[in-house]
C-alpha atoms as a PDB file:
ATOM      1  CA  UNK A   1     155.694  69.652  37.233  1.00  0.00           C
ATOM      2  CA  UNK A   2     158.007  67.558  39.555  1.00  0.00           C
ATOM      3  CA  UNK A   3     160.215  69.249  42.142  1.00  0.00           C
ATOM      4  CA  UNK A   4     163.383  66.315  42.831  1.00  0.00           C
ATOM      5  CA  UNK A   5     164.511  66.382  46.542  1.00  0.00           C
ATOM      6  CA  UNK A   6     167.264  64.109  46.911  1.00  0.00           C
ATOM      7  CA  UNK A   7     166.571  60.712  45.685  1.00  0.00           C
ATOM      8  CA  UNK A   8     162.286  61.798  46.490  1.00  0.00           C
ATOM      9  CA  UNK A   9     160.075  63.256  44.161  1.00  0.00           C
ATOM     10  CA  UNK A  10     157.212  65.928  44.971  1.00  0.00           C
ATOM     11  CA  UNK A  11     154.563  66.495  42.873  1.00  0.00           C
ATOM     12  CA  UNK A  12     152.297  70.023  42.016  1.00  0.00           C
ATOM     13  CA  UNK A  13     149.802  68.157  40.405  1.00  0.00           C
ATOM     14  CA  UNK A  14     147.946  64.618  40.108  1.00  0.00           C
ATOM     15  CA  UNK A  15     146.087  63.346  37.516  1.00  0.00           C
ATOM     16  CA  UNK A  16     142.349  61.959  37.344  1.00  0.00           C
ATOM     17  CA  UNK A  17     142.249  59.202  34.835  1.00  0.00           C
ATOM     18  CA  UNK A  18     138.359  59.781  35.337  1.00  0.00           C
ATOM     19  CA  UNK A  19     135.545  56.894  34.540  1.00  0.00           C
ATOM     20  CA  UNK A  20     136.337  56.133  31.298  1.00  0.00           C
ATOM     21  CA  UNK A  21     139.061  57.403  28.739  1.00  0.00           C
ATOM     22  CA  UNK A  22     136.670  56.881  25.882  1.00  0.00           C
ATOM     23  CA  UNK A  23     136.426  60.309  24.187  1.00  0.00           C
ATOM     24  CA  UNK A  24     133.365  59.781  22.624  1.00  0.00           C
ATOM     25  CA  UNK A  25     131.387  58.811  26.010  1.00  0.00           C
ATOM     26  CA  UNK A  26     133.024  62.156  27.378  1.00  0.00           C
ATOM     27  CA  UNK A  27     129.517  64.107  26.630  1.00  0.00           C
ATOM     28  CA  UNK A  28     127.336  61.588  28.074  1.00  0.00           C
ATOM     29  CA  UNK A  29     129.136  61.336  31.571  1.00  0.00           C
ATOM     30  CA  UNK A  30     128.912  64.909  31.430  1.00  0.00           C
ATOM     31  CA  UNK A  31     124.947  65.219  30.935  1.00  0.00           C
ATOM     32  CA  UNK A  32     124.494  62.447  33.128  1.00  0.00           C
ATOM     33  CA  UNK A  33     126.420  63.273  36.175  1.00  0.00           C
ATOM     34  CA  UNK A  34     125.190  67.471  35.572  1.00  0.00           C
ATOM     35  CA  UNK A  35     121.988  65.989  35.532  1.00  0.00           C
ATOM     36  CA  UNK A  36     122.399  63.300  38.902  1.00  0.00           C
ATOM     37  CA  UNK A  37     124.419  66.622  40.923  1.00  0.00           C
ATOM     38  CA  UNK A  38     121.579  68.971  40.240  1.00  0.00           C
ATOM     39  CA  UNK A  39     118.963  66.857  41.230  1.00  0.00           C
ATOM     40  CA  UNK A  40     121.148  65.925  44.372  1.00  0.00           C
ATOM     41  CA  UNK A  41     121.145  69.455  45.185  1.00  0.00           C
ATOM     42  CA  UNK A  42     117.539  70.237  44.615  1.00  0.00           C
ATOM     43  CA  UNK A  43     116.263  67.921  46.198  1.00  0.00           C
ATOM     44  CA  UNK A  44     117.871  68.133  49.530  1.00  0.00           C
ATOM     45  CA  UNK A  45     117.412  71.830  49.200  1.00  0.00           C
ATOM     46  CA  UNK A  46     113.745  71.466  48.796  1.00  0.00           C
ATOM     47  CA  UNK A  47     114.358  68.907  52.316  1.00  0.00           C
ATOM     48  CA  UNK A  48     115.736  71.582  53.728  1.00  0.00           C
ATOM     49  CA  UNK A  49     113.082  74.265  53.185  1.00  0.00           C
ATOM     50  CA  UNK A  50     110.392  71.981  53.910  1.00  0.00           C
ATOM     51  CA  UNK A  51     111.827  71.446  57.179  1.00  0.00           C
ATOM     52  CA  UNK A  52     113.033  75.009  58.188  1.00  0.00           C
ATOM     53  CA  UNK A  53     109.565  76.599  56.949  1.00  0.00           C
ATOM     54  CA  UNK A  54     107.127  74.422  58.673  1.00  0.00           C
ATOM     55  CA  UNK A  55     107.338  74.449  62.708  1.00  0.00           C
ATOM     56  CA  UNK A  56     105.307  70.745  62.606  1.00  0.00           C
ATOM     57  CA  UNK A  57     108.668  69.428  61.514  1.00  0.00           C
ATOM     58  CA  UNK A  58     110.847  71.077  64.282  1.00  0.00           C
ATOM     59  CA  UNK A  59     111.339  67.998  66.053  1.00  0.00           C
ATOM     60  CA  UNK A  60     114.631  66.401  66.519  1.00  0.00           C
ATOM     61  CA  UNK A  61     114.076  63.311  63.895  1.00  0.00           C
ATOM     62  CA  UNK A  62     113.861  66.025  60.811  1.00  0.00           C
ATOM     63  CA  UNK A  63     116.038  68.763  62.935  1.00  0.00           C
ATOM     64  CA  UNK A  64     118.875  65.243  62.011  1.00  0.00           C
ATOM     65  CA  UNK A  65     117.156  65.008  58.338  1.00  0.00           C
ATOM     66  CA  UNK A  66     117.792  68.377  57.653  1.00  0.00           C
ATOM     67  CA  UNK A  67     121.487  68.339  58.633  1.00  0.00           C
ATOM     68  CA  UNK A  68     122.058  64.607  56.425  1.00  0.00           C
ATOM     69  CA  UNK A  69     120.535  66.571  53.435  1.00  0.00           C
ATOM     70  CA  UNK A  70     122.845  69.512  54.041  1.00  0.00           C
ATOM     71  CA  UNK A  71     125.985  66.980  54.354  1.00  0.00           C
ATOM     72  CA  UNK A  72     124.947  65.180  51.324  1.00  0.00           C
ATOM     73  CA  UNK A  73     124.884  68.465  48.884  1.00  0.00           C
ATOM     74  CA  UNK A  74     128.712  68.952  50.112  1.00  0.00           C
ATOM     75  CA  UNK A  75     129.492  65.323  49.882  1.00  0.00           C
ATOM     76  CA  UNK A  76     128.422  65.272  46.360  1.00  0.00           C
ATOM     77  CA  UNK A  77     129.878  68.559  45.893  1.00  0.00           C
ATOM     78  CA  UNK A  78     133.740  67.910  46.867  1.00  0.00           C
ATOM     79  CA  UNK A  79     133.820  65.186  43.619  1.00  0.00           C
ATOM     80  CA  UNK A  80     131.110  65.737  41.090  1.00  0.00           C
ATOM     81  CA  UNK A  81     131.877  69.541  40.350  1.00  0.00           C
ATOM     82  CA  UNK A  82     135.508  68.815  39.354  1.00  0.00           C
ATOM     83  CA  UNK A  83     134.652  65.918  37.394  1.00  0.00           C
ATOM     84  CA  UNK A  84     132.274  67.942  35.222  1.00  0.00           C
ATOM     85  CA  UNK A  85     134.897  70.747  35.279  1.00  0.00           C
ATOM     86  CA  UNK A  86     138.122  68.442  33.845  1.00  0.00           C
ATOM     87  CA  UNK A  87     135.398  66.697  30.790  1.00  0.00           C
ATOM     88  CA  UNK A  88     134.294  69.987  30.016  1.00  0.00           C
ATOM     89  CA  UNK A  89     137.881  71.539  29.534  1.00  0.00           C
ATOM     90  CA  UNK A  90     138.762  68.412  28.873  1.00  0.00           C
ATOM     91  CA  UNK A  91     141.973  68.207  31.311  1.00  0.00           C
ATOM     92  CA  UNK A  92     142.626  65.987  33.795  1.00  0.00           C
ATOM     93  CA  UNK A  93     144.575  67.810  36.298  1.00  0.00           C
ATOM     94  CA  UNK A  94     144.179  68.490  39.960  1.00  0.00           C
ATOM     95  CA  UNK A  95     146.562  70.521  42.072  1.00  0.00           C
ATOM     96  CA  UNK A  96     148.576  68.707  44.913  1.00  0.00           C
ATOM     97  CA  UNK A  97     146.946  71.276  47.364  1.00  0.00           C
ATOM     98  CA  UNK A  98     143.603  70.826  45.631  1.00  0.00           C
ATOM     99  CA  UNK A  99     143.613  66.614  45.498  1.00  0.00           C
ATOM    100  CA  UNK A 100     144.535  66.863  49.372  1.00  0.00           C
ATOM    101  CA  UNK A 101     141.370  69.663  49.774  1.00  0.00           C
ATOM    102  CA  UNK A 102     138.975  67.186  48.010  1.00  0.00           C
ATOM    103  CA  UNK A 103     140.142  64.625  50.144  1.00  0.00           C
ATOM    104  CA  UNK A 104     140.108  66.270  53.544  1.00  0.00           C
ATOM    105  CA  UNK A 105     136.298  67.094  52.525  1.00  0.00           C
ATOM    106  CA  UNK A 106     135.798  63.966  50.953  1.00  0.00           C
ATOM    107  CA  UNK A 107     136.519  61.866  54.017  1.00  0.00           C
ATOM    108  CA  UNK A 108     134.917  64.307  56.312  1.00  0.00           C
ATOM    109  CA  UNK A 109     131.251  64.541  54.922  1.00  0.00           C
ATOM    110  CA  UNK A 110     131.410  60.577  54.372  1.00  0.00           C
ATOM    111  CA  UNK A 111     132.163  60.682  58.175  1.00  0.00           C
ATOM    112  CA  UNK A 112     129.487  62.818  58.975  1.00  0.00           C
ATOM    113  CA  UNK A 113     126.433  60.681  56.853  1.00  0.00           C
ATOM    114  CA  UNK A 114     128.024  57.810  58.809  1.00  0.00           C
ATOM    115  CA  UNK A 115     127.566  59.599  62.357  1.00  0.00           C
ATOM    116  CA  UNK A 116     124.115  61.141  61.299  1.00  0.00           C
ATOM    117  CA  UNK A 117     122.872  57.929  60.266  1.00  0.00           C
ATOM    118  CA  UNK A 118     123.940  56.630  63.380  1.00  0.00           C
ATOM    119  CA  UNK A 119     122.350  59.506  65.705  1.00  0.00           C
ATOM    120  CA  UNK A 120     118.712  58.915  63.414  1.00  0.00           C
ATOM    121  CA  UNK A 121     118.626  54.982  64.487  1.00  0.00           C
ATOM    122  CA  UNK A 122     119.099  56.555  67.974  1.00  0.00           C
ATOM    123  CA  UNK A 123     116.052  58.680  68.221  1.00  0.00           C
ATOM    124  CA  UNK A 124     113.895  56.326  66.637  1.00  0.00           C
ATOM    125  CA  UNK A 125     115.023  53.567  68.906  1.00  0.00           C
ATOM    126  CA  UNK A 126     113.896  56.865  71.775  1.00  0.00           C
ATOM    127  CA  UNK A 127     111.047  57.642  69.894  1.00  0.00           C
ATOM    128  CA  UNK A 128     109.538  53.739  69.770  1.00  0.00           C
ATOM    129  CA  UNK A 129     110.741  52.298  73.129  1.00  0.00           C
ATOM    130  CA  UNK A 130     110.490  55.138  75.180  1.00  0.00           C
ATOM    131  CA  UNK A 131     107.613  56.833  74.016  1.00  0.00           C
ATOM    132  CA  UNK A 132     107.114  59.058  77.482  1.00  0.00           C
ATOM    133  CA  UNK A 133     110.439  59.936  77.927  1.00  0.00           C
ATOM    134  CA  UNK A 134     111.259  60.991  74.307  1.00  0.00           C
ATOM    135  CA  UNK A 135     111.002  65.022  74.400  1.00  0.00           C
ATOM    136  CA  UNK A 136     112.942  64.580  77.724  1.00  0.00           C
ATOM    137  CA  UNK A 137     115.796  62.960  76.509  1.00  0.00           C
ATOM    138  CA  UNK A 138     116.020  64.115  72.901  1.00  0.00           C
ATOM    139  CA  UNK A 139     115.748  67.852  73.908  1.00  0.00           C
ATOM    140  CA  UNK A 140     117.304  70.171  71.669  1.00  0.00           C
ATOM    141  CA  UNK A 141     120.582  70.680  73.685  1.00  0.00           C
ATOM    142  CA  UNK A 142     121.061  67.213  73.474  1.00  0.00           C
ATOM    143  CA  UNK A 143     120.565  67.161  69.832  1.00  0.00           C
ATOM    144  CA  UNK A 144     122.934  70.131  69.219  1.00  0.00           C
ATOM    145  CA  UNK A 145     125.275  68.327  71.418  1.00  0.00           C
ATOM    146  CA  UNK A 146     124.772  64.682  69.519  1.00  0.00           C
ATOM    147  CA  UNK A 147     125.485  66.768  66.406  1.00  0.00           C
ATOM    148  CA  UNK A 148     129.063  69.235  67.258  1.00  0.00           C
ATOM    149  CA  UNK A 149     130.407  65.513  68.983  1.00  0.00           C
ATOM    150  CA  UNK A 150     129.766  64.126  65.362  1.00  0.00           C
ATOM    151  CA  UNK A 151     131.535  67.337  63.453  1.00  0.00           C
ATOM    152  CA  UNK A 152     134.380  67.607  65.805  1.00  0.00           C
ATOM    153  CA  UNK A 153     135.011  63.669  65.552  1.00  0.00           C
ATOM    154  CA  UNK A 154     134.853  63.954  61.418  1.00  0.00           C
ATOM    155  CA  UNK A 155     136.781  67.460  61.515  1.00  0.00           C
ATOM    156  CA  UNK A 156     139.605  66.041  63.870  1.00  0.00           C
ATOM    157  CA  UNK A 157     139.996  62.517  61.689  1.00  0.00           C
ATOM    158  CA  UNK A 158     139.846  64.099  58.254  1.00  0.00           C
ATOM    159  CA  UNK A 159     142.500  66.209  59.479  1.00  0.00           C
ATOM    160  CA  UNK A 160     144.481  64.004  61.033  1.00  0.00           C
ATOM    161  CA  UNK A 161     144.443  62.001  57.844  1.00  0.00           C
ATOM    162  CA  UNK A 162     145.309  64.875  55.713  1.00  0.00           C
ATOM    163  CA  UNK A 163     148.295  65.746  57.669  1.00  0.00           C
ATOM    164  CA  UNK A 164     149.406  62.195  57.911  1.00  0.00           C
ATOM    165  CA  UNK A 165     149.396  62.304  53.450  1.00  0.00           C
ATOM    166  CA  UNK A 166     151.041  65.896  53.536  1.00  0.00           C
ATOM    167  CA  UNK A 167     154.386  64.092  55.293  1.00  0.00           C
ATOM    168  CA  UNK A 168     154.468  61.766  51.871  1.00  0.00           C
ATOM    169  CA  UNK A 169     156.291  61.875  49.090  1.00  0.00           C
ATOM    170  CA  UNK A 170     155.252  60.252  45.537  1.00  0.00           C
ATOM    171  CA  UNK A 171     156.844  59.082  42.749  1.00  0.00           C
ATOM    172  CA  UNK A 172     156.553  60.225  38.938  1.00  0.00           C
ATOM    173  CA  UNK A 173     153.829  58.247  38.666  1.00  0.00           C
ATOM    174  CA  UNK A 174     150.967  60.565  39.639  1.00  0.00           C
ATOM    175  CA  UNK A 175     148.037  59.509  37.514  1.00  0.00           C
ATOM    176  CA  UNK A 176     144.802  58.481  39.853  1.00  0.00           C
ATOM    177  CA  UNK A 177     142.807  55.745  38.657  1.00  0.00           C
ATOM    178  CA  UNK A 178     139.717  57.600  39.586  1.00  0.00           C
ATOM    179  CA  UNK A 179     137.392  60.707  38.889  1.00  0.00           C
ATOM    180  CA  UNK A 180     138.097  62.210  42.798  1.00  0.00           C
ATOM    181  CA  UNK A 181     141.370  62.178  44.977  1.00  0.00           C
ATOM    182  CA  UNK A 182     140.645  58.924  47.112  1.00  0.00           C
ATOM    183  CA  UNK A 183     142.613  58.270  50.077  1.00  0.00           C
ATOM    184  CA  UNK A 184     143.999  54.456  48.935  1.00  0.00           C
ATOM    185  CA  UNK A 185     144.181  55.613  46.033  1.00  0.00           C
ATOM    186  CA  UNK A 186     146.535  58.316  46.615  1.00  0.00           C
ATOM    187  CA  UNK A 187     148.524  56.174  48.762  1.00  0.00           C
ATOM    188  CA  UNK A 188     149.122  53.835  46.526  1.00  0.00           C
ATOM    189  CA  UNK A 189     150.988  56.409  44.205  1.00  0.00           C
ATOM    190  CA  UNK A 190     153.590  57.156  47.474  1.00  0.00           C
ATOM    191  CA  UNK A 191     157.544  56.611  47.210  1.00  0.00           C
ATOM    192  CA  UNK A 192     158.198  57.205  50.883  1.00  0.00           C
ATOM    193  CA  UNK A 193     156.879  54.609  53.112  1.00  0.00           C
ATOM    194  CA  UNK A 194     153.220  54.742  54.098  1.00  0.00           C
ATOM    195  CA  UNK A 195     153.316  51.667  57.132  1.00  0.00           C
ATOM    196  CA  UNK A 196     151.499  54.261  59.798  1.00  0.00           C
ATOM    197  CA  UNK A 197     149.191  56.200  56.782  1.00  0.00           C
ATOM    198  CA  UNK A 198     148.040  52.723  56.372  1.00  0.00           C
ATOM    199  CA  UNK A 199     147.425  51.836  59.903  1.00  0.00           C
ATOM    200  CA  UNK A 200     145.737  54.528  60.670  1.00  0.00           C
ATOM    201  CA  UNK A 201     143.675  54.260  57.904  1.00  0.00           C
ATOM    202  CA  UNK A 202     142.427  51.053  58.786  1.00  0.00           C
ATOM    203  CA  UNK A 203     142.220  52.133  62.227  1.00  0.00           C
ATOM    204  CA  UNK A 204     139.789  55.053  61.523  1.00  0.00           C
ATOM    205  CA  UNK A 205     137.693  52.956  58.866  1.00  0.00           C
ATOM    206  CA  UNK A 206     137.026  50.136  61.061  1.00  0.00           C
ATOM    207  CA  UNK A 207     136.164  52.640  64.113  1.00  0.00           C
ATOM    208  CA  UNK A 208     133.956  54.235  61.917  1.00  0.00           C
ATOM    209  CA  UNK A 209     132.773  51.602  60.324  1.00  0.00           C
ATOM    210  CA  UNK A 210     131.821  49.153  63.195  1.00  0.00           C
ATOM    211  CA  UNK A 211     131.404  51.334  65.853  1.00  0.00           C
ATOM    212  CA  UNK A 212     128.266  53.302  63.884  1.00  0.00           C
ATOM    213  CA  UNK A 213     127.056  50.254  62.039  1.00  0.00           C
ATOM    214  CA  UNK A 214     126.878  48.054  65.679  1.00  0.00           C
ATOM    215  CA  UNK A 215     124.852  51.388  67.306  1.00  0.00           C
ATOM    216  CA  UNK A 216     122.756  50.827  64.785  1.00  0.00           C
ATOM    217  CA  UNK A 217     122.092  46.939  64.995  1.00  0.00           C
ATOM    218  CA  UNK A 218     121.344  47.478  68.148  1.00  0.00           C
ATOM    219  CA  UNK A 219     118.763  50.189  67.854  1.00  0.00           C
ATOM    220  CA  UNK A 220     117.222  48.350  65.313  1.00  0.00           C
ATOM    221  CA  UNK A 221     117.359  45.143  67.248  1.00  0.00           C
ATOM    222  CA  UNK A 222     115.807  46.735  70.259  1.00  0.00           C
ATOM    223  CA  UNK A 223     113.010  48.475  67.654  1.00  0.00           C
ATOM    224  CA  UNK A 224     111.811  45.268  66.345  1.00  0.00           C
ATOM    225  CA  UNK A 225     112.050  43.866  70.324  1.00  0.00           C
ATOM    226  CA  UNK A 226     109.681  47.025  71.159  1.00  0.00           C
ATOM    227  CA  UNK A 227     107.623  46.198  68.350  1.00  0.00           C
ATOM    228  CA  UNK A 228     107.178  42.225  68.315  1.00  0.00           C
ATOM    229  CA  UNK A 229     105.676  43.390  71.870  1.00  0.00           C
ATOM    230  CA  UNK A 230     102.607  44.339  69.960  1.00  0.00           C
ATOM    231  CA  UNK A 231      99.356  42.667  69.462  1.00  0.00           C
ATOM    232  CA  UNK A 232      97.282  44.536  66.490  1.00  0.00           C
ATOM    233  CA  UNK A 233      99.382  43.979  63.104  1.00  0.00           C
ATOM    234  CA  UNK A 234      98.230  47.475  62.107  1.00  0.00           C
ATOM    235  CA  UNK A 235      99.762  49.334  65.250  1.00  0.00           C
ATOM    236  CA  UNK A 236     103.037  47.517  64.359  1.00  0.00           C
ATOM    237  CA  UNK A 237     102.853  48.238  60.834  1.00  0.00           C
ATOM    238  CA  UNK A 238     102.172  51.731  61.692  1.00  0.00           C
ATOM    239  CA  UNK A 239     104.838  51.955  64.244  1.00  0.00           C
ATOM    240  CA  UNK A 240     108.050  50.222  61.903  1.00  0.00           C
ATOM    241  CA  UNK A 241     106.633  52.335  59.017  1.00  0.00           C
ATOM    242  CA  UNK A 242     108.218  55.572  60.856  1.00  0.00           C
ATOM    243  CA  UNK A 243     111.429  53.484  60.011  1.00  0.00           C
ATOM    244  CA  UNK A 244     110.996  52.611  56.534  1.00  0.00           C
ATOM    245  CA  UNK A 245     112.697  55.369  54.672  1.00  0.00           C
ATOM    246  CA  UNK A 246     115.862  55.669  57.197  1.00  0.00           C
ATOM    247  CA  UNK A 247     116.598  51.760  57.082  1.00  0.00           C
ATOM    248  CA  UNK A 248     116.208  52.219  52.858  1.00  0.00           C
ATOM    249  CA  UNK A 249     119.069  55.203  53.233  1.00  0.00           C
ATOM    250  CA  UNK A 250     120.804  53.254  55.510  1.00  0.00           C
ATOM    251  CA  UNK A 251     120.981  50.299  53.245  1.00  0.00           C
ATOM    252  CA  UNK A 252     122.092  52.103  50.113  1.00  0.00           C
ATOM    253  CA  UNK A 253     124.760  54.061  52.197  1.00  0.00           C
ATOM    254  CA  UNK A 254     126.366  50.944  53.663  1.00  0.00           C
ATOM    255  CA  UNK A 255     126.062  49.024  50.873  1.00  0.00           C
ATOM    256  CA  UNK A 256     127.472  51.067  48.462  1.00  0.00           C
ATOM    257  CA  UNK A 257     130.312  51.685  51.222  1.00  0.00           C
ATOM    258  CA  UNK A 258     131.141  48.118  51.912  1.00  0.00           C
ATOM    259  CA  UNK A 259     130.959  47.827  47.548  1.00  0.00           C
ATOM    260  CA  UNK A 260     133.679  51.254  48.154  1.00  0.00           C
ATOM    261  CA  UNK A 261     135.782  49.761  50.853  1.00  0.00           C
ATOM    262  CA  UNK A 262     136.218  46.255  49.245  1.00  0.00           C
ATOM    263  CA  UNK A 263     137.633  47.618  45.818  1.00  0.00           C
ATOM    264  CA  UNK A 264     139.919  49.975  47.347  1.00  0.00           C
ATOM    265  CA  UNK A 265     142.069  47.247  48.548  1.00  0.00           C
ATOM    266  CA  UNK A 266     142.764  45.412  45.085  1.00  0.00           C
ATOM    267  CA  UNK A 267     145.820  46.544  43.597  1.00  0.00           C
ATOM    268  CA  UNK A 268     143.814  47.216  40.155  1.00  0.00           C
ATOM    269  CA  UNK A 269     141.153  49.587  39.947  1.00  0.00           C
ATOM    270  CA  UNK A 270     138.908  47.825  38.286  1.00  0.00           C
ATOM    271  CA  UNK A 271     134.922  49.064  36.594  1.00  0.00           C
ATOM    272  CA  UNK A 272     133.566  47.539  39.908  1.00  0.00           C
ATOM    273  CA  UNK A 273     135.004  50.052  42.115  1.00  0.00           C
ATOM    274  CA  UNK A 274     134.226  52.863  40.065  1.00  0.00           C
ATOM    275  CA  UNK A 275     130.342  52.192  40.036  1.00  0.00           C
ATOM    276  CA  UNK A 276     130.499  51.408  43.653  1.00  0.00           C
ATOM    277  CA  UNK A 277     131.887  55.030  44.025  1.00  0.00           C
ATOM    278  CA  UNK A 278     129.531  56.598  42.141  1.00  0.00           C
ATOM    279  CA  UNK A 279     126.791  54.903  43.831  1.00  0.00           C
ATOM    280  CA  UNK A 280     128.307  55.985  47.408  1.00  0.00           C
ATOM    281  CA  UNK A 281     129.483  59.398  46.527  1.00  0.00           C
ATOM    282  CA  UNK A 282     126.296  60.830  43.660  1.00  0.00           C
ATOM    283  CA  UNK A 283     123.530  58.088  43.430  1.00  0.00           C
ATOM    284  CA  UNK A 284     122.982  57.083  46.969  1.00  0.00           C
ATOM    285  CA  UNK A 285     122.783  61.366  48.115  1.00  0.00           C
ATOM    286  CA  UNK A 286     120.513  62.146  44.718  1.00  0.00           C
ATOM    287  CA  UNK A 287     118.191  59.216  46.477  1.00  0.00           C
ATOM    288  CA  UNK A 288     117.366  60.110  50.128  1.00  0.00           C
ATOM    289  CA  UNK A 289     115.455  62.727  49.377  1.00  0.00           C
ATOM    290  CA  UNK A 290     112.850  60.542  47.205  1.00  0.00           C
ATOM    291  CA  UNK A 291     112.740  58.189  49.992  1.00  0.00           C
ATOM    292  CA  UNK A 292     112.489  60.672  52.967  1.00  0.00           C
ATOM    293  CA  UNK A 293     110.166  62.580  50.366  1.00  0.00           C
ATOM    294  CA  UNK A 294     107.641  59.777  49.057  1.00  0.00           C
ATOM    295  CA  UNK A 295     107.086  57.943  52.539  1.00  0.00           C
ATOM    296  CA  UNK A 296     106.916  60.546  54.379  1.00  0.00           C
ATOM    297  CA  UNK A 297     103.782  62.635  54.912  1.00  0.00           C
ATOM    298  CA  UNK A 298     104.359  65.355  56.907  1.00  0.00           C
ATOM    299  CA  UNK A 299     107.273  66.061  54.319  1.00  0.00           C
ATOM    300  CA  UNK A 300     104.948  66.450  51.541  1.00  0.00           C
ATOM    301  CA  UNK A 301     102.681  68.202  53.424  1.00  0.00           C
ATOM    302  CA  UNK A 302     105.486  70.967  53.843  1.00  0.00           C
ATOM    303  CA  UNK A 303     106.503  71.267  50.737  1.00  0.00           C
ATOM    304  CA  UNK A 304     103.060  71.770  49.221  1.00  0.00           C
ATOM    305  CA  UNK A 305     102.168  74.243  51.586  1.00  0.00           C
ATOM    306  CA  UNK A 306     105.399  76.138  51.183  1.00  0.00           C
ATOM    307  CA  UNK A 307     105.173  75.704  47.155  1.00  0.00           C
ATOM    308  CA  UNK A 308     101.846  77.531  48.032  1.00  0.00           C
ATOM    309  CA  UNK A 309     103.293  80.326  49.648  1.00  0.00           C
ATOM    310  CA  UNK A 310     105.863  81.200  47.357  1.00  0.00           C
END
């Protein structure tokens, strides 16, 4: 289990301490998260094929939609699998190679929902103050473009990150107060010191953090600018309405992030931090597709007519 190196200590495997240690709640996290994955993944499938199947919706506000609801089945899927896996055999072990894997994916599809977010408010702030010019400047090689800038950042951080843990070594206490391999988490467990791990961390989170979240204030603030500008109260019901369901989704995702970010800092993981991670990482991804889904039209238009098909 422990490989001694000099006076450091490496480690094969960590272990998830889970949600709760209570052996008789064991079956009910089980049916519950099973139950909160598969709807996850069902329902940003059916997104998906909606999307893909009907050329109304090839436009580049669902061509984004359709890539969030793929990145939210693999965000889900890097920490909810492997939970259900470890109740079900009831063990608690991850692999050092495996706990870094999760991680790397982890941090990269949380990086990506940030971006996409990000890119959405964009092309609604296009799409509602520049009404003329929108096909012009949101034209699909822009879009493709908008979206490999936000893989290769995400790709090139979660990496960087990953190799930055890799050069760390951790003591014999390897036991992770948590049901997935989070990065402060893991730190916290290190021997060896973790000065520029920690740095960088910060770094990236607060680059990702404010640098998205202000692109988005400021869409926002020029949307509600646009649409102050206009007289009947139906035209600028009718016009904020096309921003309902992606300020909802943006307001769960940052919310439950900030609820994330705040509880990784205390030295004590406490029942706090684990709800706000299941709320960022399962609940908020199960979600969008109700609220892309039940305000949006032209969504359930597509879906009924490919339900039809079939």
């Amino acid at each position: 289990m422990y490989m001694e190196t000099g006076n450091q200590t490496a480690t094969s495997k960590f272990i998830l301490l889970g949600l709760s240690e209570d052996v008789d709640l064991q079956p009910l996290l089980f049916g519950l998260f099973l139950y909160m994955y598969l709807v996850c993944v069902i329902g940003n499938l059916l997104i998906i094929l909606a999307i893909s199947s009907d050329s109304h919706l090839h436009t580049p506000m669902y061509f984004f939609l359709s890539n969030l609801s793929f990145t939210d089945i693999y965000f889900t899927s890097t920490t909810v699998p492997k939970m259900l896996v470890n109740i079900q055999t009831q063990s608690k072990d991850i692999t050092y190679e495996g706990c870094l894997t999760q991680m790397y994916f982890f941090m990269l599809f949380a990086g990506l929902d940030d971006l996409l977010l990000t890119v959405m408010a964009y092309d609604r702030f296009v799409a509602i103050c520049h009404p003329l010019h929108y096909t012009v400047i949101m034209n699909p090689r822009f879009c493709s473009i908008l979206l490999l800038l936000s893989w290769l950042i995400c790709l090139t951080y979660s990496l960087l990150q990953t190799l930055m843990v890799w050069r760390v070594s951790f003591c014999k206490e390897i036991e992770i107060p948590h049901f997935f391999c989070e990065l402060a988490q893991i730190l916290k467990l290190a021997c060896s010191d973790t000065l520029a791990n920690n740095i960088l961390q910060y770094f990236v989170t607060s680059l990702l953090g404010v640098i998205p979240l202000t692109g988005i204030l400021f869409s926002y603030s020029r949307i509600v600018s646009s649409i102050m500008g206009i007289s009947s109260i139906r035209g600028k019901y009718k016009v904020f309405s096309t921003c309902g369901s992606h300020l909802s989704v943006i307001s769960l995702f940052y919310g439950a992030g900030l609820g994330v970010y705040l509880t990784s800092g205390t030295n004590q993981p406490s029942r706090k931090g684990s709800v706000a991670s299941v709320m960022y990482t399962v609940v908020t991804p199960m979600l969008n597709p109700f609220i892309y889904s039940l305000r949006n039209r032209d969504i359930k238009e597509a879906l009924r007519r490919f339900f039809s098909r079939a």
